[in-house]
PDB file of N, CA and C in Angstrom:
ATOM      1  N   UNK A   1     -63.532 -76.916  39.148  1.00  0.00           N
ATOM      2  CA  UNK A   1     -63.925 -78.302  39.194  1.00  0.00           C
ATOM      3  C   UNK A   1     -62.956 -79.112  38.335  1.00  0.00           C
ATOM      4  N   UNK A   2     -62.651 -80.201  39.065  1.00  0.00           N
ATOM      5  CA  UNK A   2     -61.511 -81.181  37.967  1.00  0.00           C
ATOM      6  C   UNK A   2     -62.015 -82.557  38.715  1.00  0.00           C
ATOM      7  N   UNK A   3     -61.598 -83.205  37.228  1.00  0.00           N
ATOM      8  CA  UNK A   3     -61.887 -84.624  37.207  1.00  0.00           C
ATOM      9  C   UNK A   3     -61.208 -85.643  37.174  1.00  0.00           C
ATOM     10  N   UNK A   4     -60.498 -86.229  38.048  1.00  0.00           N
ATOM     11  CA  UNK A   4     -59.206 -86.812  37.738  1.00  0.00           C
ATOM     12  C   UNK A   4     -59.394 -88.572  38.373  1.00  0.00           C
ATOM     13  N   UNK A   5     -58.881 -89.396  37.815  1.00  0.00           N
ATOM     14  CA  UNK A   5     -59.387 -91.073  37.647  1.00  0.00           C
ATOM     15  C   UNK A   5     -57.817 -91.755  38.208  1.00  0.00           C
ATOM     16  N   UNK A   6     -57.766 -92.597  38.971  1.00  0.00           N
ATOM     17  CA  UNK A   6     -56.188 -93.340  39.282  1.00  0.00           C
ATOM     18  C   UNK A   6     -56.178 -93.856  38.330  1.00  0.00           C
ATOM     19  N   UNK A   7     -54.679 -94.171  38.651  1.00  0.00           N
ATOM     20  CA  UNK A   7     -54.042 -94.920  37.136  1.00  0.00           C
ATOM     21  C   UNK A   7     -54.264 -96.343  37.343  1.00  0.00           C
ATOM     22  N   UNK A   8     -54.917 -96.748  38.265  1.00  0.00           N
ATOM     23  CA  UNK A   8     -55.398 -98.182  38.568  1.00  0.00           C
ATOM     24  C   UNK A   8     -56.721 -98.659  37.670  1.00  0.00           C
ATOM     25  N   UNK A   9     -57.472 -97.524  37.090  1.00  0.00           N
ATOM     26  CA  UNK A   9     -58.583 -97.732  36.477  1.00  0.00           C
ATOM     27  C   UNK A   9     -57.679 -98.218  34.956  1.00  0.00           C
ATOM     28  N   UNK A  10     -56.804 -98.172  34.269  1.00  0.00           N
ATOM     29  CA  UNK A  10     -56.328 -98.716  33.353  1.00  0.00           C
ATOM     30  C   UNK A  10     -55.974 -99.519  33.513  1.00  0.00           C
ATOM     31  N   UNK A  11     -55.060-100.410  34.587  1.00  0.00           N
ATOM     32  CA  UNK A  11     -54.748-101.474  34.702  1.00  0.00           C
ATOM     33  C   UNK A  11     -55.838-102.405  35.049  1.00  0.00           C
ATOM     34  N   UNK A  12     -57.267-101.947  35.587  1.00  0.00           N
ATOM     35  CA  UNK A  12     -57.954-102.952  35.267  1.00  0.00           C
ATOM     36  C   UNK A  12     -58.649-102.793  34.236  1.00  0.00           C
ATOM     37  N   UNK A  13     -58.838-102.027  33.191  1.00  0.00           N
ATOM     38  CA  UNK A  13     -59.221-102.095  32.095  1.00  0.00           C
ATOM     39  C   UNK A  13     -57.996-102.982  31.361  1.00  0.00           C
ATOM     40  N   UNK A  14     -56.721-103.125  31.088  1.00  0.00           N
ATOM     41  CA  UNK A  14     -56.085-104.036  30.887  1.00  0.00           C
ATOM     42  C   UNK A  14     -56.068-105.340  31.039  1.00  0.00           C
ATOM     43  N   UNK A  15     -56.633-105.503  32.383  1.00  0.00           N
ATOM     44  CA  UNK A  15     -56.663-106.768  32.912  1.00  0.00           C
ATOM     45  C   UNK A  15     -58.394-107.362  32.196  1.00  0.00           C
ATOM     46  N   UNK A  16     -58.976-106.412  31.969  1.00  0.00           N
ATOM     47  CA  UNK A  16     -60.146-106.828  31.154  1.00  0.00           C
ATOM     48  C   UNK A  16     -60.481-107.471  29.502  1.00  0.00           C
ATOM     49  N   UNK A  17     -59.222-106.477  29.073  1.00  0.00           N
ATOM     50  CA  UNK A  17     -58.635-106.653  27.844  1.00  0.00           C
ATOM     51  C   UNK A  17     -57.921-108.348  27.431  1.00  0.00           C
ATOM     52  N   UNK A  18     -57.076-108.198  28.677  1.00  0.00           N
ATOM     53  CA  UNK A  18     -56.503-109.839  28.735  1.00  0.00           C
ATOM     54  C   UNK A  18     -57.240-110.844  28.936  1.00  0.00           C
ATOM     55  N   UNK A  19     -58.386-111.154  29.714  1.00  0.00           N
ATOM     56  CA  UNK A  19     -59.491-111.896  29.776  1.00  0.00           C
ATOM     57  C   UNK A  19     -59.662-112.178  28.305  1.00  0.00           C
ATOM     58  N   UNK A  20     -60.404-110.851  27.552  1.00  0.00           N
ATOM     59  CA  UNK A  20     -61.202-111.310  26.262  1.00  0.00           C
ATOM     60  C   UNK A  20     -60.154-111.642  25.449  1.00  0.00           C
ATOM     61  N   UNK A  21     -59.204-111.217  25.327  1.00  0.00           N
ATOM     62  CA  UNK A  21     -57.736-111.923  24.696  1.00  0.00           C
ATOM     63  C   UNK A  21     -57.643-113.498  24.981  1.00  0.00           C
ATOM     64  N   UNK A  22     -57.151-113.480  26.279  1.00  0.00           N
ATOM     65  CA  UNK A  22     -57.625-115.119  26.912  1.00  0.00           C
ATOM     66  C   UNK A  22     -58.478-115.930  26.343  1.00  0.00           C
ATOM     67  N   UNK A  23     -59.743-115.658  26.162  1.00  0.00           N
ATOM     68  CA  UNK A  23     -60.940-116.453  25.937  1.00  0.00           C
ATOM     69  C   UNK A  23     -60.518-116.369  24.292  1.00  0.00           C
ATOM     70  N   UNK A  24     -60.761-115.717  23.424  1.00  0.00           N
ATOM     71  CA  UNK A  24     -60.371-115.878  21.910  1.00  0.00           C
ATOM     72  C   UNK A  24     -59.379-116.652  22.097  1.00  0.00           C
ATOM     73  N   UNK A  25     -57.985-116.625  22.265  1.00  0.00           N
ATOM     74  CA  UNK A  25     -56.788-117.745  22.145  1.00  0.00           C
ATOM     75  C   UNK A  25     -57.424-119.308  22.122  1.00  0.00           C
ATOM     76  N   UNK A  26     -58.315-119.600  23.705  1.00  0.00           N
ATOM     77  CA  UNK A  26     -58.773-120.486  23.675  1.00  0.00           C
ATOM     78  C   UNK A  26     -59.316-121.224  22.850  1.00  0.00           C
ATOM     79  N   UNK A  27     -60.509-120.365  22.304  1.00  0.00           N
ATOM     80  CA  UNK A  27     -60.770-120.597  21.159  1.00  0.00           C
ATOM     81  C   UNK A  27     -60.266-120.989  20.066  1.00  0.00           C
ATOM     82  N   UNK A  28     -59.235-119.772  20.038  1.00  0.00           N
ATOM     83  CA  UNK A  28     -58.695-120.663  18.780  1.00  0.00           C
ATOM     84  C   UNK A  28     -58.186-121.881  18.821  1.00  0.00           C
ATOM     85  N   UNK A  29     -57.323-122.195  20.042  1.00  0.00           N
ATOM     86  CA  UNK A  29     -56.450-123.643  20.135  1.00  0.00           C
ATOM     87  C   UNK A  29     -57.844-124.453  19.431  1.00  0.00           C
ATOM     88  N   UNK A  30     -58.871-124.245  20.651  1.00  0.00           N
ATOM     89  CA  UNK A  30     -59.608-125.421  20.625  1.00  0.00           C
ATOM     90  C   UNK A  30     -60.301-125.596  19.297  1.00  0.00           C
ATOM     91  N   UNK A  31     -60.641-124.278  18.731  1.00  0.00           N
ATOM     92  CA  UNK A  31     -60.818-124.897  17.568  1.00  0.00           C
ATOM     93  C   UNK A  31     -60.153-125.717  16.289  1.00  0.00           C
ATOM     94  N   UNK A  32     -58.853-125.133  16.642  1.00  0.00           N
ATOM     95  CA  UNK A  32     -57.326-126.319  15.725  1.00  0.00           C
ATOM     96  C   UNK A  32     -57.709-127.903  15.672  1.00  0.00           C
ATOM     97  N   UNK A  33     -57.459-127.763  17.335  1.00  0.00           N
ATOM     98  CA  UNK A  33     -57.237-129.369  17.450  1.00  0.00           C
ATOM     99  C   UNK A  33     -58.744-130.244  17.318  1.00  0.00           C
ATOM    100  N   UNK A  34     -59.771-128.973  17.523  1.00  0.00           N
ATOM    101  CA  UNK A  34     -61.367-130.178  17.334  1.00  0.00           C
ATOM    102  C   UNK A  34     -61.529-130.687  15.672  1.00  0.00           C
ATOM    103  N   UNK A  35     -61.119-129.276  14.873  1.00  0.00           N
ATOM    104  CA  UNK A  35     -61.161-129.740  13.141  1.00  0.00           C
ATOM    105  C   UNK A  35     -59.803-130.446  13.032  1.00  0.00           C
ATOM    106  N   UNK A  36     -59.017-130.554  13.675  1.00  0.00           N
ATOM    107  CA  UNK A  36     -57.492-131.583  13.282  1.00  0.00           C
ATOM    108  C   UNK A  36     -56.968-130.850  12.107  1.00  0.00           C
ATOM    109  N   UNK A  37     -56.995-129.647  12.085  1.00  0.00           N
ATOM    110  CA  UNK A  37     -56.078-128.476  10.947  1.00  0.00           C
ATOM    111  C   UNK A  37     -54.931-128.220  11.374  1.00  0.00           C
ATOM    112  N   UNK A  38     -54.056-129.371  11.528  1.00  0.00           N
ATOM    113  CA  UNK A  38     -52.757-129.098  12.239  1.00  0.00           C
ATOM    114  C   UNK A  38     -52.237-128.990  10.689  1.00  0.00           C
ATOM    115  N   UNK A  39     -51.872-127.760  10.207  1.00  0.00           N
ATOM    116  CA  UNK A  39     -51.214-127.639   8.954  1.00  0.00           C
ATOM    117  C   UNK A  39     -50.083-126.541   9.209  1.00  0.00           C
ATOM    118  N   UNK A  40     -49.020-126.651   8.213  1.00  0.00           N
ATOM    119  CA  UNK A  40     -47.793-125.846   8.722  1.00  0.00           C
ATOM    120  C   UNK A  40     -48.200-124.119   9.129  1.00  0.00           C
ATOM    121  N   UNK A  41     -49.490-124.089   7.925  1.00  0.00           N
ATOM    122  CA  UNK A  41     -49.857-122.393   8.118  1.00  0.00           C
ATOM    123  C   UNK A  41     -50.250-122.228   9.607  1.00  0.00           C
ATOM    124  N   UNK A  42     -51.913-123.148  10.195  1.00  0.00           N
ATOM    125  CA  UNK A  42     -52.449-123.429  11.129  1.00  0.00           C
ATOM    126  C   UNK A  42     -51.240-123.038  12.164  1.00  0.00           C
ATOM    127  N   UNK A  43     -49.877-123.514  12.471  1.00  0.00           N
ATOM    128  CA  UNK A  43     -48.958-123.889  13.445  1.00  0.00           C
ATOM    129  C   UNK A  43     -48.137-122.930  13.877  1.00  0.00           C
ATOM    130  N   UNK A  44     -47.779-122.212  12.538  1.00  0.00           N
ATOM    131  CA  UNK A  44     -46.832-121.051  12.230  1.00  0.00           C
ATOM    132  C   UNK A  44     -47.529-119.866  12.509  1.00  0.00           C
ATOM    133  N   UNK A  45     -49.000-119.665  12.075  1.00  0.00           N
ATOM    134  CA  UNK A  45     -49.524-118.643  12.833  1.00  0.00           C
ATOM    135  C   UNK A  45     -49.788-118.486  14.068  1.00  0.00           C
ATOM    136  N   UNK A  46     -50.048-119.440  14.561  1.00  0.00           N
ATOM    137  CA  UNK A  46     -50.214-120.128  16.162  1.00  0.00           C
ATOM    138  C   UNK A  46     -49.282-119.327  16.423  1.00  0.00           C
ATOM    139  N   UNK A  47     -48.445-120.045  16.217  1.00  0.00           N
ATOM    140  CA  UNK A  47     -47.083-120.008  16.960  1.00  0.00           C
ATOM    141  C   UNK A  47     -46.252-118.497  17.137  1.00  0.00           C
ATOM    142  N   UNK A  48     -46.567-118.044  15.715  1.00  0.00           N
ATOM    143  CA  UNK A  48     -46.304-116.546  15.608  1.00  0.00           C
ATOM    144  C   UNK A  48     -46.920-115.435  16.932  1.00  0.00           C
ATOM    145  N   UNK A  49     -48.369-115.731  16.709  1.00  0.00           N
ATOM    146  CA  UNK A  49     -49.200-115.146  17.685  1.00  0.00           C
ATOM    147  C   UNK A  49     -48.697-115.461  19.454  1.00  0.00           C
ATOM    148  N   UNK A  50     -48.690-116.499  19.678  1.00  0.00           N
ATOM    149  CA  UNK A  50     -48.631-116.788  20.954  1.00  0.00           C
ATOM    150  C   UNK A  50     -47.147-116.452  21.205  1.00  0.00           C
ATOM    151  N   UNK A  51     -45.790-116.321  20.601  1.00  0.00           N
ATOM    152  CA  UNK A  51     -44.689-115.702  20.823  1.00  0.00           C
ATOM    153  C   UNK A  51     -44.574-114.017  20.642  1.00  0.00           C
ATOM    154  N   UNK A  52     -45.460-113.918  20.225  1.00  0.00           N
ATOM    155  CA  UNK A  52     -45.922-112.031  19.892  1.00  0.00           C
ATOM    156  C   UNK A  52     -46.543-111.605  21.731  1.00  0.00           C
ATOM    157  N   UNK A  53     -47.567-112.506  21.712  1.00  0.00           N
ATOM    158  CA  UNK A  53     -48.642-112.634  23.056  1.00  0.00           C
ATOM    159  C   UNK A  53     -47.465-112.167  24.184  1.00  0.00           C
ATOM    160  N   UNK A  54     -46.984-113.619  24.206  1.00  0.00           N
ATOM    161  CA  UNK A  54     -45.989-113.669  25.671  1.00  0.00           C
ATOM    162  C   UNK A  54     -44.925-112.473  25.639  1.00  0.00           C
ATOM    163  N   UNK A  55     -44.250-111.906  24.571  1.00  0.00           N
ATOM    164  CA  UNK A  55     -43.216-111.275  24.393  1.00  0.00           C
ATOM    165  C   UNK A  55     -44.148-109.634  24.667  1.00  0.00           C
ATOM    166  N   UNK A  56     -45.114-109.737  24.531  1.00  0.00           N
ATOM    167  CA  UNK A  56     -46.042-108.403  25.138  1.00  0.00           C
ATOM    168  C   UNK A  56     -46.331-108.876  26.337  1.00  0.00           C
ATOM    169  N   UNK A  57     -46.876-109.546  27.018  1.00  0.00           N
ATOM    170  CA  UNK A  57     -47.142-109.389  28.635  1.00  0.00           C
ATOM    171  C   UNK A  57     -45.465-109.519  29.330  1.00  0.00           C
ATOM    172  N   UNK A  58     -44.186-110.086  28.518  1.00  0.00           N
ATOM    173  CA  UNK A  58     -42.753-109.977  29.417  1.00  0.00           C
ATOM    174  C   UNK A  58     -42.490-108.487  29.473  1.00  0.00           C
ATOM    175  N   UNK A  59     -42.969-107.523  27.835  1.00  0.00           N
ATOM    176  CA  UNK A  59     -42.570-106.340  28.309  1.00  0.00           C
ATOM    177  C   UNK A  59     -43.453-105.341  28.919  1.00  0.00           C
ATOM    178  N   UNK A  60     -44.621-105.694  28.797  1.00  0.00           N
ATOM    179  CA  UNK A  60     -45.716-104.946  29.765  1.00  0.00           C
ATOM    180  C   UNK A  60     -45.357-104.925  31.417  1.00  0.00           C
ATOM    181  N   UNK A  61     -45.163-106.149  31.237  1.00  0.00           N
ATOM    182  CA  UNK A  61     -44.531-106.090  33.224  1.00  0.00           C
ATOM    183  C   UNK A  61     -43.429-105.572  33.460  1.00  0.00           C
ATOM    184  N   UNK A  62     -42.310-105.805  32.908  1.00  0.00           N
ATOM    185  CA  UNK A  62     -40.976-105.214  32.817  1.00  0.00           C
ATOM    186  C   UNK A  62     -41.122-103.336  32.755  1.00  0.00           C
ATOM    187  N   UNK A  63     -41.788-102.935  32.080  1.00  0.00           N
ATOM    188  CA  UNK A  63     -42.106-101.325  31.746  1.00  0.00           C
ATOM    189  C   UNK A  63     -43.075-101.347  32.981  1.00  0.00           C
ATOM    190  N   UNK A  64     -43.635-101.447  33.718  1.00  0.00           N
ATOM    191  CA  UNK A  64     -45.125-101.115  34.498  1.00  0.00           C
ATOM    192  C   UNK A  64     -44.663-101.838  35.892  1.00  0.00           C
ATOM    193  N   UNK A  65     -43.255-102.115  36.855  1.00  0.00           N
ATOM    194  CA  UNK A  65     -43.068-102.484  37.763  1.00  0.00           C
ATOM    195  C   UNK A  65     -42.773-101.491  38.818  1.00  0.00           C
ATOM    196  N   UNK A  66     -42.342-100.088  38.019  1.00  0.00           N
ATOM    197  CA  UNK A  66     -41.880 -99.063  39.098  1.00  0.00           C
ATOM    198  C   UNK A  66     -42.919 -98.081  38.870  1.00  0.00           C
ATOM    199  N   UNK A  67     -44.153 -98.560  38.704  1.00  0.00           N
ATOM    200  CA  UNK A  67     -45.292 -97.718  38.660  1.00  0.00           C
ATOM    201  C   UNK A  67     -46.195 -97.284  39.637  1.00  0.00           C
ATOM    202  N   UNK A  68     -46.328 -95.713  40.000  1.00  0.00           N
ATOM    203  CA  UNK A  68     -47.159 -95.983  41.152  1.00  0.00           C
ATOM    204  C   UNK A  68     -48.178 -95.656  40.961  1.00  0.00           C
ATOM    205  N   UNK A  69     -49.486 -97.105  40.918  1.00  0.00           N
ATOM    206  CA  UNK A  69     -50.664 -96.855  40.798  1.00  0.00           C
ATOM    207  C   UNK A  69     -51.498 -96.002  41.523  1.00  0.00           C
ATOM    208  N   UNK A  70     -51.465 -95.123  42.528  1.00  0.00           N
ATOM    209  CA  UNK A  70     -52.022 -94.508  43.100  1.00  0.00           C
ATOM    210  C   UNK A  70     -52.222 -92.540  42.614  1.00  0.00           C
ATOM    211  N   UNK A  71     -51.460 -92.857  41.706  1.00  0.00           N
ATOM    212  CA  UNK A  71     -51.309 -91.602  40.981  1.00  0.00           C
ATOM    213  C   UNK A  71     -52.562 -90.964  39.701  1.00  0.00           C
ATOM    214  N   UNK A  72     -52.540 -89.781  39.785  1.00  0.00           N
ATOM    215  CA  UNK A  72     -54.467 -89.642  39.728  1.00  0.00           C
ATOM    216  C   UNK A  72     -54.039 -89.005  38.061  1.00  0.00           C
ATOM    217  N   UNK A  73     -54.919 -89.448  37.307  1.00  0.00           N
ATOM    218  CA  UNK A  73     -54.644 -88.878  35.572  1.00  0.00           C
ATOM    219  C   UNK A  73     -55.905 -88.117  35.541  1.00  0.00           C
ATOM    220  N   UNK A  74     -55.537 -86.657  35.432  1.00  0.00           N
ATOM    221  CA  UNK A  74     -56.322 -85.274  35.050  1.00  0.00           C
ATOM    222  C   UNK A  74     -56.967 -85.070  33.759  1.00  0.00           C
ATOM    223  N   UNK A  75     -58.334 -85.535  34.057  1.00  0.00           N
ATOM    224  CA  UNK A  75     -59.233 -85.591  32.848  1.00  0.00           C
ATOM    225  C   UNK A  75     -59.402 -84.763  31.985  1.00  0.00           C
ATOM    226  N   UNK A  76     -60.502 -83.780  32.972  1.00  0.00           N
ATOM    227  CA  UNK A  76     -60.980 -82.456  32.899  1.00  0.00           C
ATOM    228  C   UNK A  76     -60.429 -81.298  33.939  1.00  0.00           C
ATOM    229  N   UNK A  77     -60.254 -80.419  33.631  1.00  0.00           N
ATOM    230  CA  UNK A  77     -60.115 -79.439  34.848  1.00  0.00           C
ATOM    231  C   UNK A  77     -61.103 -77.807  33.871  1.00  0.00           C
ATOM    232  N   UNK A  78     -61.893 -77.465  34.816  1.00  0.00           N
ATOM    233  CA  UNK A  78     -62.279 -76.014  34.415  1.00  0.00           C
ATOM    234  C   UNK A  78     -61.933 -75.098  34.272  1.00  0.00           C
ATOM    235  N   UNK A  79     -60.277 -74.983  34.878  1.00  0.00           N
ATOM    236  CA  UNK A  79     -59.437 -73.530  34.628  1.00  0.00           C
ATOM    237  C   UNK A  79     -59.267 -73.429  32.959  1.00  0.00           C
ATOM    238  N   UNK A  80     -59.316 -75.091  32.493  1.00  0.00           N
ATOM    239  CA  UNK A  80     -58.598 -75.155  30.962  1.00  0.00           C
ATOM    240  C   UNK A  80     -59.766 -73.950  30.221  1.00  0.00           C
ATOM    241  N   UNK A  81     -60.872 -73.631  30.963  1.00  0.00           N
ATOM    242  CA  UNK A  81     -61.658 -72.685  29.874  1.00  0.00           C
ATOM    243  C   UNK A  81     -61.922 -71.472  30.019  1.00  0.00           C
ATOM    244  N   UNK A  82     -61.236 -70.973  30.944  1.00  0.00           N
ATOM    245  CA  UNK A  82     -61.037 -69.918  32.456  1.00  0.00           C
ATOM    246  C   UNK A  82     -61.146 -68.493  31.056  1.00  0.00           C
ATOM    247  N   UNK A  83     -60.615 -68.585  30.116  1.00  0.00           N
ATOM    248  CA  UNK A  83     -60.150 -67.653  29.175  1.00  0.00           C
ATOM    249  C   UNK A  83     -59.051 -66.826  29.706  1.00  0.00           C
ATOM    250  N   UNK A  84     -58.383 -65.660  29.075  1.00  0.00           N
ATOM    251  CA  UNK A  84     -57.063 -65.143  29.236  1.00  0.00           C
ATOM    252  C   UNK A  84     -57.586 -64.488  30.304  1.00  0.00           C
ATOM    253  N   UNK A  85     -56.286 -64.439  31.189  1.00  0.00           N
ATOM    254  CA  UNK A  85     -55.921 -63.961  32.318  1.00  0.00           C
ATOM    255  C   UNK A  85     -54.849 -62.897  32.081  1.00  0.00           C
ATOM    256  N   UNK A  86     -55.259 -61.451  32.263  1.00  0.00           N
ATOM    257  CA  UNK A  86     -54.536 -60.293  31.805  1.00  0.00           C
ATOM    258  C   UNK A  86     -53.756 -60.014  33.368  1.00  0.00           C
ATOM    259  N   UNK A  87     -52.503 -59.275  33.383  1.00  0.00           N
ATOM    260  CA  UNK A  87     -52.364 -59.269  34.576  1.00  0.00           C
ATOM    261  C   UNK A  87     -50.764 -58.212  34.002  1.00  0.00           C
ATOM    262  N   UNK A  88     -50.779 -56.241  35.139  1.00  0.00           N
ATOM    263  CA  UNK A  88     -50.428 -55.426  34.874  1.00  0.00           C
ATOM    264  C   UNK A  88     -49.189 -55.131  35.560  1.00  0.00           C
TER     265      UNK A  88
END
């Protein structure tokens, strides 16, 4: 018995990841500009973050274009407990 999952189930767990990523960012903007904490720290971290952000989804796509999602990642398999196999 083996248990094996496509490699598509990570990319939408990724794509799930980016959502809740998404929604926090939002947040944060919106919370900047509703308190008016436009201060150099406020801007520079911003700014830090969201050039960190983009510079990870340019190389996430760049690494993950010649990928073929249809390819199955081997969980479990039952031979792994088969014990030694003697052979004369």
């Amino acid at each position: 018995m083996s248990v094996a999952i496509p490699l598509y189930a990570f990319l939408f767990l990724y794509l799930v990841f980016l959502t809740v990523f998404l929604a926090f960012s939002i947040v944060n903007f919106y919370h900047i500009v509703i308190t008016a904490s436009f201060t150099l720290v406020s801007f520079t971290t911003s700014f830090f973050i969201l050039a960190l952000t983009v510079l990870t989804f340019y190389l996430t796509t760049t690494f993950l274009t010649g990928v073929d999602w249809q390819t199955t990642v081997l969980i479990f398999d039952s031979s792994w407990f088969g014990g030694p196999t003697v052979s004369f």
